[in-house]
N, C-alpha and C. Protein backbone atom coordinates (compact mmCIF):
# COMPACT_ATOMS: atom_id res chain seq x y z
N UNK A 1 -17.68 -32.01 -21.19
CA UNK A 1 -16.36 -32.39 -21.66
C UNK A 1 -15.40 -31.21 -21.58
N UNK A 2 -15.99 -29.65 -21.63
CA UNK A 2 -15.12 -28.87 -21.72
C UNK A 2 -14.42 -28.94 -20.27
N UNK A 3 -15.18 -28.74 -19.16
CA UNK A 3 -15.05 -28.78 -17.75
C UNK A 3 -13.65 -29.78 -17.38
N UNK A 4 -13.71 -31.23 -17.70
CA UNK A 4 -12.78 -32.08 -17.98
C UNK A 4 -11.42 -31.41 -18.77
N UNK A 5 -11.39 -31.00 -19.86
CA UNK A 5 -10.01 -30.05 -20.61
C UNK A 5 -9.76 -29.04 -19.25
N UNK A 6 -10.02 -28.27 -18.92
CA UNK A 6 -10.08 -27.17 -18.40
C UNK A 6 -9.26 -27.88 -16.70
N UNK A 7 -9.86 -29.13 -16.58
CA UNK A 7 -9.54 -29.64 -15.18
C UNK A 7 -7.81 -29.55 -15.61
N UNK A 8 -7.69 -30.42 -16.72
CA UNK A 8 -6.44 -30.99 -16.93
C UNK A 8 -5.46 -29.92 -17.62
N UNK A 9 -5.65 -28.92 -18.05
CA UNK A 9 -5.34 -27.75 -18.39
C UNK A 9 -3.96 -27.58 -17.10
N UNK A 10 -2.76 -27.20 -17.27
CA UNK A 10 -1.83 -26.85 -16.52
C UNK A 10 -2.34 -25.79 -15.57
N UNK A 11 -2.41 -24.62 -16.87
CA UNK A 11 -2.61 -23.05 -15.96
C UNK A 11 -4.14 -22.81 -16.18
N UNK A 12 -5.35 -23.19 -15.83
CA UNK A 12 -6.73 -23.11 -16.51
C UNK A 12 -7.28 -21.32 -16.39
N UNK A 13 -6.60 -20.60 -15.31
CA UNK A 13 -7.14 -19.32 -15.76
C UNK A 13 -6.74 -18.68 -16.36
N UNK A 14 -5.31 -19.22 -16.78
CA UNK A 14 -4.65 -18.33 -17.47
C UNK A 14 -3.45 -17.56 -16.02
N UNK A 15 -3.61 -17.80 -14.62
CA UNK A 15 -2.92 -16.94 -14.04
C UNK A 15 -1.03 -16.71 -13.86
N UNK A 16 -0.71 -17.91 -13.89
CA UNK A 16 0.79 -17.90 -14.25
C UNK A 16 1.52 -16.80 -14.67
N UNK A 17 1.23 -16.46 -15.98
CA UNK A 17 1.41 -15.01 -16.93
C UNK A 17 1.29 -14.04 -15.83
N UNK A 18 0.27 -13.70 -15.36
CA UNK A 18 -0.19 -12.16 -14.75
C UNK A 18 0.75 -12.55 -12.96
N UNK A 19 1.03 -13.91 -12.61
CA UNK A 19 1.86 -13.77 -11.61
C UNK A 19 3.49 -13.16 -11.83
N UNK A 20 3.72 -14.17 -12.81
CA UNK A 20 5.13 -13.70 -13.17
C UNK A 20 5.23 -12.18 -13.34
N UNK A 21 4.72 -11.62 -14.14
CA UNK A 21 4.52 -9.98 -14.44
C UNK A 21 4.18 -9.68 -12.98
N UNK A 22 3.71 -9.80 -11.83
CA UNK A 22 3.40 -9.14 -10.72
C UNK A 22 4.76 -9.11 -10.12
N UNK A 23 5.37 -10.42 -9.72
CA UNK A 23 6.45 -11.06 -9.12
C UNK A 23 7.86 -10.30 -9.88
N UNK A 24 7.95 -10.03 -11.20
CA UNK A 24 8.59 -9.03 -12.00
C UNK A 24 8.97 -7.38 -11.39
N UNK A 25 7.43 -7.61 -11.38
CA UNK A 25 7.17 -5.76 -10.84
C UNK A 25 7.51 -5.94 -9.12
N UNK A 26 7.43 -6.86 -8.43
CA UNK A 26 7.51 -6.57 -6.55
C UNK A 26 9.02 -6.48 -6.70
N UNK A 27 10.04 -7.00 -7.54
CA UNK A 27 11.45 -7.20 -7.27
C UNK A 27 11.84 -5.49 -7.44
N UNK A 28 11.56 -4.81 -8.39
CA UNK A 28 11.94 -3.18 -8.74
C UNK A 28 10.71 -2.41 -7.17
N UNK A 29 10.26 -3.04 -6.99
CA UNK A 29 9.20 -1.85 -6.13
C UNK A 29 9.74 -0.38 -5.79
N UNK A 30 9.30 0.41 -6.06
CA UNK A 30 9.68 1.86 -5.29
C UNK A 30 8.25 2.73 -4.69
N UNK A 31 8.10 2.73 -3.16
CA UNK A 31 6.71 2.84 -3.09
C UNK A 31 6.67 4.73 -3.63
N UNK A 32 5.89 4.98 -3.48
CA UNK A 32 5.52 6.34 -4.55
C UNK A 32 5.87 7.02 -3.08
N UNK A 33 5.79 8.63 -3.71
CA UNK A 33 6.12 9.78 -2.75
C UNK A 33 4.47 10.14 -2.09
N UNK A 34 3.55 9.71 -2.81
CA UNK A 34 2.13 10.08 -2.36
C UNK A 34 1.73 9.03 -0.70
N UNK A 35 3.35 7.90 -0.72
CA UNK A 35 2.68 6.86 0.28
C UNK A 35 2.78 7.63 1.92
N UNK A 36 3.86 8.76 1.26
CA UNK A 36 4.19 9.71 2.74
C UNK A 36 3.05 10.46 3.52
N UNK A 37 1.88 10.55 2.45
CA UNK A 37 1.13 11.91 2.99
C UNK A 37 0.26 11.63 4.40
N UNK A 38 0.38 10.64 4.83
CA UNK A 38 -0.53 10.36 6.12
C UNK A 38 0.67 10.43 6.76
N UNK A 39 1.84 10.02 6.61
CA UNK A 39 3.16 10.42 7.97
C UNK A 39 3.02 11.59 8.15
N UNK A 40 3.03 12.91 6.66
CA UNK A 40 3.19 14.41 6.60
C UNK A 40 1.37 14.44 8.19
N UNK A 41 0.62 14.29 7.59
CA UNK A 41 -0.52 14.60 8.48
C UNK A 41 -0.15 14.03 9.98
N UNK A 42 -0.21 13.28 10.22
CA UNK A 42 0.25 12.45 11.71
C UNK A 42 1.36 13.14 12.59
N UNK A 43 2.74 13.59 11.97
CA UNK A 43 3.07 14.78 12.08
C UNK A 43 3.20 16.28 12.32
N UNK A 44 2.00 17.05 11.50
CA UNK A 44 1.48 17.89 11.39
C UNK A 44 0.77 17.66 12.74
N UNK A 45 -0.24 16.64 13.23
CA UNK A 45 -1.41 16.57 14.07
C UNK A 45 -0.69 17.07 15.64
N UNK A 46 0.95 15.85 15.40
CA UNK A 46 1.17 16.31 16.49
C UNK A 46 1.70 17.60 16.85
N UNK A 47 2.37 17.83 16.23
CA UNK A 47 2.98 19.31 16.24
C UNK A 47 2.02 20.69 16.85
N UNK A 48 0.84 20.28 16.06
CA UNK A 48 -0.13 21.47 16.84
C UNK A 48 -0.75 20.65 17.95
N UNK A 49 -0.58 19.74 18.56
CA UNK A 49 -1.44 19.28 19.75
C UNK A 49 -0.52 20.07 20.76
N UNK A 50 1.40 19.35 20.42
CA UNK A 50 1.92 20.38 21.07
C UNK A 50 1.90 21.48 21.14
N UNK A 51 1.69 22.51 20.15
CA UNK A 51 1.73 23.88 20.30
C UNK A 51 0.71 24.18 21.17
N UNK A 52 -0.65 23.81 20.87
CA UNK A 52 -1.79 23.84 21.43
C UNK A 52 -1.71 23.68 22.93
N UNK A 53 -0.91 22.90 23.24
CA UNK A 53 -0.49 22.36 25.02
C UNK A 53 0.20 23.02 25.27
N UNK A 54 1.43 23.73 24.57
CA UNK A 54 1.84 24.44 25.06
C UNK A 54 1.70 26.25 25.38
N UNK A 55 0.61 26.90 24.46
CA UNK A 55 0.09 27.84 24.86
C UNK A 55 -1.13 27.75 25.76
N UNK A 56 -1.83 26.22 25.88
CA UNK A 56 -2.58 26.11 27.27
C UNK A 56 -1.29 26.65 28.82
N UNK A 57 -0.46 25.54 28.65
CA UNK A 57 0.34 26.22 29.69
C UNK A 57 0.45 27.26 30.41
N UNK A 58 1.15 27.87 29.10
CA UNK A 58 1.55 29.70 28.94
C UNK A 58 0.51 30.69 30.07
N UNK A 59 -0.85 29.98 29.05
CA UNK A 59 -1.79 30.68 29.53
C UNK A 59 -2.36 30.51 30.42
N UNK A 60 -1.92 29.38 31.33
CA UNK A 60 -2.89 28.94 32.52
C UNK A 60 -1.90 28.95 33.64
């Protein structure tokens, strides 16, 4: 019988609440400064591939 309540139950997990509060929080989003650090590296990578190619050059 509980199974039956639970069917007919509007929100049965309870999730409504924890959407609204999510859907709340996506409208303000500000992604963090930590989301940069793989651009900073990817960056970095290339920079010395060039340097690296370019004292192959130099030197060859």
């Amino acid at each position: 019988m509980s199974e039956r309540a639970a069917e007919n139950e509007p929100d049965p997990g309870g999730d409504t609440e924890m959407f609204r509060a999510f859907a709340e929080r996506e409208q303000n989003y500000q992604p963090q400064s930590a989301s940069k650090g793989p651009i900073v590296v990817a960056v970095a990578a290339v920079v010395v591939a060039l340097v690296v190619f370019l004292v192959i050059i130099a030197l060859g």
